[in-house]
C-alpha atoms as a PDB file:
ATOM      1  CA  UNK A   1      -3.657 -10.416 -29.158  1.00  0.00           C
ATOM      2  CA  UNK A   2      -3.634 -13.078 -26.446  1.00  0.00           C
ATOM      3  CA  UNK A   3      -1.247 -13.316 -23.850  1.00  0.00           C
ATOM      4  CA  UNK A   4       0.778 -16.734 -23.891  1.00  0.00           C
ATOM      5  CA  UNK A   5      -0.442 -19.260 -21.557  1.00  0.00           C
ATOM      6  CA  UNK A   6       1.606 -19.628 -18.511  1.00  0.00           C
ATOM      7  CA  UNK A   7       3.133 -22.247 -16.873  1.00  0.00           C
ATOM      8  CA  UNK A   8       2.160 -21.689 -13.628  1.00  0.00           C
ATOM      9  CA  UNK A   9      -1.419 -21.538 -14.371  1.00  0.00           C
ATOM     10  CA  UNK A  10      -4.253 -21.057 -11.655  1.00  0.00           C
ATOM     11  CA  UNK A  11      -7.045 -22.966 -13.429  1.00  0.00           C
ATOM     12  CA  UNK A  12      -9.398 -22.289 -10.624  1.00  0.00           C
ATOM     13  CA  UNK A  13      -8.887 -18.214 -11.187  1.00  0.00           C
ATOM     14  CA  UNK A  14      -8.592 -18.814 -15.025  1.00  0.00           C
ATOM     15  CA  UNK A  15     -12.188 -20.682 -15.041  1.00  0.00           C
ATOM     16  CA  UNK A  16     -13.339 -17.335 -12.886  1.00  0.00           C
ATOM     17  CA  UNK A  17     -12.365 -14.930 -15.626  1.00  0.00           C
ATOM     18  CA  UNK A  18     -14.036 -17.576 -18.270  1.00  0.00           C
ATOM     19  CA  UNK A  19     -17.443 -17.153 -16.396  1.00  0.00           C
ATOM     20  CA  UNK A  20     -16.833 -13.048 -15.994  1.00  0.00           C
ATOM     21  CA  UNK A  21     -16.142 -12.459 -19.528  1.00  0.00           C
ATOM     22  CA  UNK A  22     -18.815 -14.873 -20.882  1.00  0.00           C
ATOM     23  CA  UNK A  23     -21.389 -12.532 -19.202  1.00  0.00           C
ATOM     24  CA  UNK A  24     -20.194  -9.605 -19.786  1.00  0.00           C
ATOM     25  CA  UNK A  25     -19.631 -11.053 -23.593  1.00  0.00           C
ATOM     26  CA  UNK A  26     -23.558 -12.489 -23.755  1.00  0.00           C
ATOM     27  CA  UNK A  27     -24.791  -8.796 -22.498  1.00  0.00           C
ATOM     28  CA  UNK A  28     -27.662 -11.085 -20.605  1.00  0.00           C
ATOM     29  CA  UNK A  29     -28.116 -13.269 -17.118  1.00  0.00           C
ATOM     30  CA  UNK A  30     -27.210 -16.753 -17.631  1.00  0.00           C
ATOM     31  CA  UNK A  31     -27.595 -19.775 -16.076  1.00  0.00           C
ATOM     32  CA  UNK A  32     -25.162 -22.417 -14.634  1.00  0.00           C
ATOM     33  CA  UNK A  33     -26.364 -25.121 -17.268  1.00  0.00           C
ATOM     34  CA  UNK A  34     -26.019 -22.718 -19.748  1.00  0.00           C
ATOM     35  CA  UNK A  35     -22.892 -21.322 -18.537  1.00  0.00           C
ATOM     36  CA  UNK A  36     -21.704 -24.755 -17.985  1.00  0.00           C
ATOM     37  CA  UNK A  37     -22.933 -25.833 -21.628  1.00  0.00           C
ATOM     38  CA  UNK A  38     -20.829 -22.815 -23.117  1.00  0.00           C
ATOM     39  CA  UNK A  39     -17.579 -22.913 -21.275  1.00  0.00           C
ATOM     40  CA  UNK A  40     -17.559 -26.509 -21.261  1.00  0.00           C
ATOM     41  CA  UNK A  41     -17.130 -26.916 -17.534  1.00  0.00           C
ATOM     42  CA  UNK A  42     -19.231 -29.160 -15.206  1.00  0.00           C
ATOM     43  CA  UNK A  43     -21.851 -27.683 -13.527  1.00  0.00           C
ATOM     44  CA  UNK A  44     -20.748 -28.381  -9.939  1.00  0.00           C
ATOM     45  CA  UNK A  45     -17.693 -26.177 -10.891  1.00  0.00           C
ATOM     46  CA  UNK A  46     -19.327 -23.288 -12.607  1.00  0.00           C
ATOM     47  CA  UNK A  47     -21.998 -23.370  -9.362  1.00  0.00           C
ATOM     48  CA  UNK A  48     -19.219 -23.135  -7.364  1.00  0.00           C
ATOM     49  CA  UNK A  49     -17.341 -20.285  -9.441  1.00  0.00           C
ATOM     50  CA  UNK A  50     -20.582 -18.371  -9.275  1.00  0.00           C
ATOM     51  CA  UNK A  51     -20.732 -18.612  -5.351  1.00  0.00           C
ATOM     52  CA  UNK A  52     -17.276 -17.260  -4.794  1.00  0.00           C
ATOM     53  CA  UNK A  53     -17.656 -14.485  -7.516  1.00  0.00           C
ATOM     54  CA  UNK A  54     -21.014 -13.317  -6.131  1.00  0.00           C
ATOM     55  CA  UNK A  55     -19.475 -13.433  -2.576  1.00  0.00           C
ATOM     56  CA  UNK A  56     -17.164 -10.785  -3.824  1.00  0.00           C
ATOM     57  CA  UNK A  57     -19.658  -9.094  -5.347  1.00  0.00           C
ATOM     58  CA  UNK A  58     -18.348  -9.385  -9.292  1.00  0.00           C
ATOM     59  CA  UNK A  59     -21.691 -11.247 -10.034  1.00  0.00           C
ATOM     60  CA  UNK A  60     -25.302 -11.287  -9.266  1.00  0.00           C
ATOM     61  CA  UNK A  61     -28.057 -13.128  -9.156  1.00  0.00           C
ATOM     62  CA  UNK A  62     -31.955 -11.789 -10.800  1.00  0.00           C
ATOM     63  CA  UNK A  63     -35.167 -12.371 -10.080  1.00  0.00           C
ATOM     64  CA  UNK A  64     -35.277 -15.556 -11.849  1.00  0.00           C
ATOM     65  CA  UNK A  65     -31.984 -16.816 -10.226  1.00  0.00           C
ATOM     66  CA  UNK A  66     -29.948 -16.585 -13.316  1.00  0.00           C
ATOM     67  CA  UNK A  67     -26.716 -14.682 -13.068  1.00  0.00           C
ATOM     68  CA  UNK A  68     -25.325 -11.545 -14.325  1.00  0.00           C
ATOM     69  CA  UNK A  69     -22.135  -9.768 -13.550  1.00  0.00           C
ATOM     70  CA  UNK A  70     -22.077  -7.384 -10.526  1.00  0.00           C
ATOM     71  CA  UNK A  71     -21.285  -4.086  -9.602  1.00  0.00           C
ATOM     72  CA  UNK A  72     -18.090  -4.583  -8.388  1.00  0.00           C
ATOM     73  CA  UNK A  73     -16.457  -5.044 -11.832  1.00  0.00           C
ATOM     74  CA  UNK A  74     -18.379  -1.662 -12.276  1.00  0.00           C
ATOM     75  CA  UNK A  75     -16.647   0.065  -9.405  1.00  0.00           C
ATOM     76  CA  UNK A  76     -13.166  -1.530 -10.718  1.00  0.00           C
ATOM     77  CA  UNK A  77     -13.758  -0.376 -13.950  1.00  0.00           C
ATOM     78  CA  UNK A  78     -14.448   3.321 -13.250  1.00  0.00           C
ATOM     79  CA  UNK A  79     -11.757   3.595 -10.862  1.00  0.00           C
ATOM     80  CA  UNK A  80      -8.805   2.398 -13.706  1.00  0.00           C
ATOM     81  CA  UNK A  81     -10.792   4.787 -16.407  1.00  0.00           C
ATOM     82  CA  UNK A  82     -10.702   7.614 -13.429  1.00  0.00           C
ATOM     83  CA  UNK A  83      -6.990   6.977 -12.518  1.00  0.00           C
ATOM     84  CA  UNK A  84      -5.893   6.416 -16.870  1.00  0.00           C
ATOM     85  CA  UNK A  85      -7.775  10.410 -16.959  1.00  0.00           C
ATOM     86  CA  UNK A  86      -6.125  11.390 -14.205  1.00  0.00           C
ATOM     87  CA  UNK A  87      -2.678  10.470 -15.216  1.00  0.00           C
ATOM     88  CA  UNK A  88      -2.933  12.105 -18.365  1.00  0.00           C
ATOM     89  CA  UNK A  89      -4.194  15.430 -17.480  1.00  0.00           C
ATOM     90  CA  UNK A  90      -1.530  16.153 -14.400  1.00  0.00           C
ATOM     91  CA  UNK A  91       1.420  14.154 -15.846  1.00  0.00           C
ATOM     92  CA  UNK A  92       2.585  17.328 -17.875  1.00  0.00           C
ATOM     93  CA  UNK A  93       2.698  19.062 -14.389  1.00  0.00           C
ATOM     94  CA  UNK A  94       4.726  16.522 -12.519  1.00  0.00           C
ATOM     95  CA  UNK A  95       7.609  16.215 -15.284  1.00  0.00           C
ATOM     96  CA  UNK A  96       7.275  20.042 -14.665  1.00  0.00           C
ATOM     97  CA  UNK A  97       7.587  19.964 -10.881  1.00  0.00           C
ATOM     98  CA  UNK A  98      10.526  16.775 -11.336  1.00  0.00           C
ATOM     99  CA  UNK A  99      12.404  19.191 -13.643  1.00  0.00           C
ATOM    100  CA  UNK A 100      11.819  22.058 -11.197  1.00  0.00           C
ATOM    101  CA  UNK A 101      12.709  20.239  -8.072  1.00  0.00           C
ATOM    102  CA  UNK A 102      15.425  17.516  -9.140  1.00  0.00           C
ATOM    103  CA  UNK A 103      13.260  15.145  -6.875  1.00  0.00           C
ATOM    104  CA  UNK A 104      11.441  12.168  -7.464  1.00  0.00           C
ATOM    105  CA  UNK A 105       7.105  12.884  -7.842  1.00  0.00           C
ATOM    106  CA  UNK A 106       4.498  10.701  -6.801  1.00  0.00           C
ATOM    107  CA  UNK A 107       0.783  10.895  -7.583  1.00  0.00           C
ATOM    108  CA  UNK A 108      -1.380   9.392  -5.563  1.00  0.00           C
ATOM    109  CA  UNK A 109      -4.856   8.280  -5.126  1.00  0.00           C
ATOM    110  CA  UNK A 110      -6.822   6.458  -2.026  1.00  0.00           C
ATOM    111  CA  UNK A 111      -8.470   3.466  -1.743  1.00  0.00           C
ATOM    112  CA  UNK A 112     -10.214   1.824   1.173  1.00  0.00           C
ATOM    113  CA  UNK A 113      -7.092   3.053   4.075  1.00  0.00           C
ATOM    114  CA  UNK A 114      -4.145   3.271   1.658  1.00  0.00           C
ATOM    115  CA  UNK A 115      -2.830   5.302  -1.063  1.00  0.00           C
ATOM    116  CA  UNK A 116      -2.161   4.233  -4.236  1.00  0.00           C
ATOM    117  CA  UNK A 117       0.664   5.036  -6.652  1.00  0.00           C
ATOM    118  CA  UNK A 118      -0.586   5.714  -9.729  1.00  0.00           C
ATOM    119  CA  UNK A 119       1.954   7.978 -11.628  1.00  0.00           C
ATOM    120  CA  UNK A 120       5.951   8.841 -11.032  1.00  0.00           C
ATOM    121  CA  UNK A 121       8.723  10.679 -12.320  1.00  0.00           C
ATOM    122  CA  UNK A 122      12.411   9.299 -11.036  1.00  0.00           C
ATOM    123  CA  UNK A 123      14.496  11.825 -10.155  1.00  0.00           C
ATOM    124  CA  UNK A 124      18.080  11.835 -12.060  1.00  0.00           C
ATOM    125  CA  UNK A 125      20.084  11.950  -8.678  1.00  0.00           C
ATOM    126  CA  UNK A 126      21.831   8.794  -8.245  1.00  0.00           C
ATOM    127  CA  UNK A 127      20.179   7.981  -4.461  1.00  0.00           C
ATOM    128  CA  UNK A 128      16.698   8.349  -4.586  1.00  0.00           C
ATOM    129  CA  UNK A 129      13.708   6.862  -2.875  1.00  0.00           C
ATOM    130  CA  UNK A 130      12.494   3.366  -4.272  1.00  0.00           C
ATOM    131  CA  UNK A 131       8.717   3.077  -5.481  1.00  0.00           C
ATOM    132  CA  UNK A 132       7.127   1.780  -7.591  1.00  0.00           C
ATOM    133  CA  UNK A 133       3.450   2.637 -10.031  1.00  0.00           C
ATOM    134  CA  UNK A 134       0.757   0.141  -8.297  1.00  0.00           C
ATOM    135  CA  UNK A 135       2.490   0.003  -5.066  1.00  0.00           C
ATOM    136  CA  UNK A 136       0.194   0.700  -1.564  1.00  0.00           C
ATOM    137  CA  UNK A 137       1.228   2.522   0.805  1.00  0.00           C
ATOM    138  CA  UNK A 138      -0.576   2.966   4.103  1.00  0.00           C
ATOM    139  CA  UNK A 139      -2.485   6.219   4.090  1.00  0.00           C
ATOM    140  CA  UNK A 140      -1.718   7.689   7.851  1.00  0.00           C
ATOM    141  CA  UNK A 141       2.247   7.769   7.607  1.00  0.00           C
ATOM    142  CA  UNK A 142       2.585   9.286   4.150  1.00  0.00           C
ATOM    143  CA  UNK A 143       2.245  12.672   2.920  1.00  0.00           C
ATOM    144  CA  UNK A 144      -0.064  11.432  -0.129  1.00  0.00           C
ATOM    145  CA  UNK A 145      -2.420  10.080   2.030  1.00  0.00           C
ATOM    146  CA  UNK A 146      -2.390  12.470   5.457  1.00  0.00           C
ATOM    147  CA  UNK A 147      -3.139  15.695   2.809  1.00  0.00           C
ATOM    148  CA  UNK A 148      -6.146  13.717   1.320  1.00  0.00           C
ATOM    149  CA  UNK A 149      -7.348  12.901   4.671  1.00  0.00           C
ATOM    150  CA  UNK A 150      -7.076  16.483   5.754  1.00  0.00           C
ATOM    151  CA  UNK A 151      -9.724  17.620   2.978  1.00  0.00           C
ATOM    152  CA  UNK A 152     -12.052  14.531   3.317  1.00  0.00           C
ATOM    153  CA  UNK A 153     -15.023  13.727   5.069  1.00  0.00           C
ATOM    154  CA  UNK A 154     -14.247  12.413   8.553  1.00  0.00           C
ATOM    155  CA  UNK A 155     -15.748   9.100   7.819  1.00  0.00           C
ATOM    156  CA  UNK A 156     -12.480   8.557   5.840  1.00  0.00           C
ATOM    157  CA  UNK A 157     -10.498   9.695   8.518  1.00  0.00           C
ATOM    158  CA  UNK A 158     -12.498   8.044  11.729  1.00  0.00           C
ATOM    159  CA  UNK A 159     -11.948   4.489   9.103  1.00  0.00           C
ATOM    160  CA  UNK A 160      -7.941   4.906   8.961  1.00  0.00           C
ATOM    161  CA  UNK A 161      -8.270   5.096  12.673  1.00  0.00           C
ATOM    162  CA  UNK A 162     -10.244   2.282  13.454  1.00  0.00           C
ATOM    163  CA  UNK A 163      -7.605   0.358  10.950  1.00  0.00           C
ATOM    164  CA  UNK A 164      -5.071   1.043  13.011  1.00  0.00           C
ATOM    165  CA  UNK A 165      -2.324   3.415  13.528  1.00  0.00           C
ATOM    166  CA  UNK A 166       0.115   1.045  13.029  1.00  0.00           C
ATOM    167  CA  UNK A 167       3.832   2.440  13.408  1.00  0.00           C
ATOM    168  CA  UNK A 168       5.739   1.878  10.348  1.00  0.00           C
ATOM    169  CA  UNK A 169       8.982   3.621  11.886  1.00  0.00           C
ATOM    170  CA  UNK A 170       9.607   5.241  15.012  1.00  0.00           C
ATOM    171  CA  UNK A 171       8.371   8.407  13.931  1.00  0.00           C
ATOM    172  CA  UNK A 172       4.825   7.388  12.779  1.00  0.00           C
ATOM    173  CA  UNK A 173       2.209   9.106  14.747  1.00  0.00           C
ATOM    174  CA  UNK A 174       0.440   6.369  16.453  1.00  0.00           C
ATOM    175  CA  UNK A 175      -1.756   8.116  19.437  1.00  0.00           C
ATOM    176  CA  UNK A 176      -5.347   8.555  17.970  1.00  0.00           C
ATOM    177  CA  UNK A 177      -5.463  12.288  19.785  1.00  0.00           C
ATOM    178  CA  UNK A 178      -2.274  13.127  18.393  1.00  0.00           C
ATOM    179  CA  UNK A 179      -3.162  11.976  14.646  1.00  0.00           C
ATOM    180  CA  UNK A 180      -6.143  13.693  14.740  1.00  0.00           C
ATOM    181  CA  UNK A 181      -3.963  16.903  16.085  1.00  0.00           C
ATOM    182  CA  UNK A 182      -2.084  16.523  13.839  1.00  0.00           C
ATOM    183  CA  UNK A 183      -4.967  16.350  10.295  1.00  0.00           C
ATOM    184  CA  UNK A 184      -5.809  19.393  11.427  1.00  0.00           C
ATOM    185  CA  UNK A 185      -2.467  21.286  11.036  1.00  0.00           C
ATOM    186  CA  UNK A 186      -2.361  19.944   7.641  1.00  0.00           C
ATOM    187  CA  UNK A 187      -5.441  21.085   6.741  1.00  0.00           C
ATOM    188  CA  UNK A 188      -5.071  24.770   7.902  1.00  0.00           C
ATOM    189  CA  UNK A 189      -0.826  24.644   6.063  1.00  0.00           C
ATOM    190  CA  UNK A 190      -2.456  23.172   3.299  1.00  0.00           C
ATOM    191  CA  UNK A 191       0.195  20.700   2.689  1.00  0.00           C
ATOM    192  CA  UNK A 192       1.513  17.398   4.444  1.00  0.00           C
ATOM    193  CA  UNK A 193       4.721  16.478   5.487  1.00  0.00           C
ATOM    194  CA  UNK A 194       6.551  12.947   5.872  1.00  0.00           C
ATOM    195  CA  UNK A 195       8.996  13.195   8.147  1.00  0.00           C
ATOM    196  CA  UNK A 196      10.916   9.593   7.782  1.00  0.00           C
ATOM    197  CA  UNK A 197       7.601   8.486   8.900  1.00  0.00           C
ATOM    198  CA  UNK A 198       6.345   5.879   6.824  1.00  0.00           C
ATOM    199  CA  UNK A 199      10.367   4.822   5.909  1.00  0.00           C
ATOM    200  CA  UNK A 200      13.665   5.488   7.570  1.00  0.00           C
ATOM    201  CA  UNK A 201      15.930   7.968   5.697  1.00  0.00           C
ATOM    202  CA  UNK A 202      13.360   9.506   3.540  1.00  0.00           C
ATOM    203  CA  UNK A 203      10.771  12.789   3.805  1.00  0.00           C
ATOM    204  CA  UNK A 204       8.404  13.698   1.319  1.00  0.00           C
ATOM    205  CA  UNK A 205       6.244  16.914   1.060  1.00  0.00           C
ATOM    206  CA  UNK A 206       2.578  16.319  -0.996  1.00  0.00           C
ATOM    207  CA  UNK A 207      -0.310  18.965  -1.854  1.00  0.00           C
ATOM    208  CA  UNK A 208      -3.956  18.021  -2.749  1.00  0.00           C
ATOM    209  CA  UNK A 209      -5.831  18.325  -5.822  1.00  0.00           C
ATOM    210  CA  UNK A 210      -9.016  19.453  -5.952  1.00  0.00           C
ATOM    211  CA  UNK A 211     -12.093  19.139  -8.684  1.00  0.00           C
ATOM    212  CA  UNK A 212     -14.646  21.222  -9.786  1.00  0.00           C
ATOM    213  CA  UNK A 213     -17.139  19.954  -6.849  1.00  0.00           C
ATOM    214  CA  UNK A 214     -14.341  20.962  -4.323  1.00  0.00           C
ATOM    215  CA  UNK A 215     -13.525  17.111  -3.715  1.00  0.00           C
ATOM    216  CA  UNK A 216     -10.371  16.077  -3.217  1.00  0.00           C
ATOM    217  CA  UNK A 217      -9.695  13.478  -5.910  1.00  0.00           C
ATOM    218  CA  UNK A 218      -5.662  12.702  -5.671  1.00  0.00           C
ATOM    219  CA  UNK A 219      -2.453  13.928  -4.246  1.00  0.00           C
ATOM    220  CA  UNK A 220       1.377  14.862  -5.133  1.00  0.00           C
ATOM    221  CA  UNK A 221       4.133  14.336  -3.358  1.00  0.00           C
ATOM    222  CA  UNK A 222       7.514  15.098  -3.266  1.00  0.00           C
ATOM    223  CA  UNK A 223      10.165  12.787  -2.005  1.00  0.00           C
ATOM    224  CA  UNK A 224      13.887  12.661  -1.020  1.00  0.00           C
ATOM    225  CA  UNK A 225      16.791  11.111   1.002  1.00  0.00           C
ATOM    226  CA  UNK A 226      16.969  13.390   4.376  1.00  0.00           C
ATOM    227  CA  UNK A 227      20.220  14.663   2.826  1.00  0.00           C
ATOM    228  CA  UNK A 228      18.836  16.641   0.632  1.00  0.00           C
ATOM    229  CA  UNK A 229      15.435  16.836   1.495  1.00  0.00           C
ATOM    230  CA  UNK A 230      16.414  18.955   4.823  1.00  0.00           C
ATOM    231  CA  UNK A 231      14.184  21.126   7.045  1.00  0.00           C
ATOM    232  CA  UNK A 232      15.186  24.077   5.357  1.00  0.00           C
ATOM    233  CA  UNK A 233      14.055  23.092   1.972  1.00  0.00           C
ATOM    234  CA  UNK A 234      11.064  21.516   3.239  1.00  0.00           C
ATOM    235  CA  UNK A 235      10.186  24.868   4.004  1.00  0.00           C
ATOM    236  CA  UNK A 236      11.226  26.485   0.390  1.00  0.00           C
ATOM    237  CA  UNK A 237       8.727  23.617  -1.357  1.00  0.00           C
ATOM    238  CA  UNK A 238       6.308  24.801   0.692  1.00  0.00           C
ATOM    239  CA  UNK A 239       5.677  27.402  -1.547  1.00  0.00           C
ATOM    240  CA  UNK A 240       6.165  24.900  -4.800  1.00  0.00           C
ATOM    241  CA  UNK A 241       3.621  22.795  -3.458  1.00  0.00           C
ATOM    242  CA  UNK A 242       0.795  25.671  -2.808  1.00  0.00           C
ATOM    243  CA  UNK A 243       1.614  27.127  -6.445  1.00  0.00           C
ATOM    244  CA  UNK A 244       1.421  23.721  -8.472  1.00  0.00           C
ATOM    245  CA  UNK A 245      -1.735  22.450  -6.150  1.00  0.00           C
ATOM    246  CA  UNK A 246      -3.713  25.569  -7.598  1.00  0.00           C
ATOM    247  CA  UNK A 247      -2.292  25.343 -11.246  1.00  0.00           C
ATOM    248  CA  UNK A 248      -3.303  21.521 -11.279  1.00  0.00           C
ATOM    249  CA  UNK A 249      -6.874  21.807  -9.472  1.00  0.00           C
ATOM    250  CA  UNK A 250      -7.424  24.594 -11.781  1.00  0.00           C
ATOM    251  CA  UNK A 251      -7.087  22.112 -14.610  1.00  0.00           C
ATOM    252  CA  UNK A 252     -10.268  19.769 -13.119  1.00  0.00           C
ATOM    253  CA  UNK A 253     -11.825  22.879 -12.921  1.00  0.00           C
ATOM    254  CA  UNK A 254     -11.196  23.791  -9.119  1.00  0.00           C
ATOM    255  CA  UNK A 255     -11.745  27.213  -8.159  1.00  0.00           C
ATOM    256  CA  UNK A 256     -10.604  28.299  -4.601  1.00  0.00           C
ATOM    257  CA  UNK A 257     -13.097  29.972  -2.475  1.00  0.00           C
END
């Protein structure tokens, strides 16, 4: 079923999509005349289409200077079928670890130097932390992404830095040294903290999950107004977030060493 046709229409990124689904449609490299010829466009436009696609890297060009689409839509592609697999298979445990808890939980995933929000279940308290699925978050001043950090390569790590530590609240660690420090801890506790970090009022406690391959492939996270989400119970999830980051890694087939 098509969508309706909006108002606000952006024919320049509507003509885009045209030329990406025509080649993914024809299975073949194409042209710009006969890309042009099909879509009905003029060929100046379709050239110039092709130029900014390929500069993002969602086409190519062959041998013979035709065009086919890229690798990029590739790479998009298995990340959403990764993220739709990944959804399924742990959202059982974090309605489990929402009923357990009371508290609103995240799962998380990282791209580039931020995490991503891929699944949630809203806690039934009446405050509660606002998120939203989709929504980015930078990766050094949230528990989602400073627990995936802790178990990736330092490549990962040495690009959040050169990104910028960039202070989201007074309480964001900032200092290079001191961030580095501080990866370390989390690695060795095994989980990550957010102390009012990344926002003002709220702390959130996240564990990793592992795969078979011993790769860190997403996080959890639980999050709450400081009220509630005190020191003291900090320290009782603790133990929550060790037991249901073995009981979900265990379900991609992680096996602790």
């Amino acid at each position: 079923m098509k969508n309706k046709k909006p108002q606000q229409l952006v024919q320049s990124l509507d003509r885009a999509i045209d030329v990406i689904e025509k080649l993914v449609e024809s299975n073949k490299s194409m042209g710009v005349t006969e890309l042009s010829d099909s879509l009905g466009l003029h060929k100046s436009t379709v050239y110039r289409l092709l130029a900014t696609l390929g500069y993002r890297g969602y086409v190519e060009q062959d041998d013979y200077n035709q065009y086919k689409v890229g690798l990029k839509l590739f790479e998009i592609g298995g990340l959403v079928l990764n993220s739709l697999d990944l959804r399924e298979q742990i959202k059982p445990y974090l309605k489990r670890l929402r009923e357990e808890t009371r508290e609103t939980v995240h799962l998380g995933i990282m791209d580039e130097t931020e995490v991503v929000y891929i699944d949630k279940e809203e806690t039934s308290e009446t405050i509660r932390m606002y998120s939203r699925i989709g929504r980015r978050v930078p990766a050094h001043c949230t528990s989602l992404g400073k627990v995936i950090l802790a178990y990736s390569k330092p490549d990962l790590i040495n690009k959040v830095v050169k990104n910028g530590l960039t202070g989201c609240t007074d309480k964001t660690i900032i200092g290079e040294n001191q961030f580095r420090k501080h990866i370390k801890e989390v690695f060795e506790q095994g989980y990550a903290i957010d102390d009012e970090e990344h926002r003002v009022g709220i702390r959130c406690i996240s564990g990793p999950i592992f795969n078979f391959n011993q790769d860190v492939i997403a996080s959890f996270s639980i999050s709450a107004p400081i009220n509630r989400m005190t020191h003291e119970r900090i320290d009782e999830l603790a133990e929550v977030v060790h037991r249901y980051t073995k009981q979900i890694s265990a379900a991609f087939g992680y096996k602790q060493k």
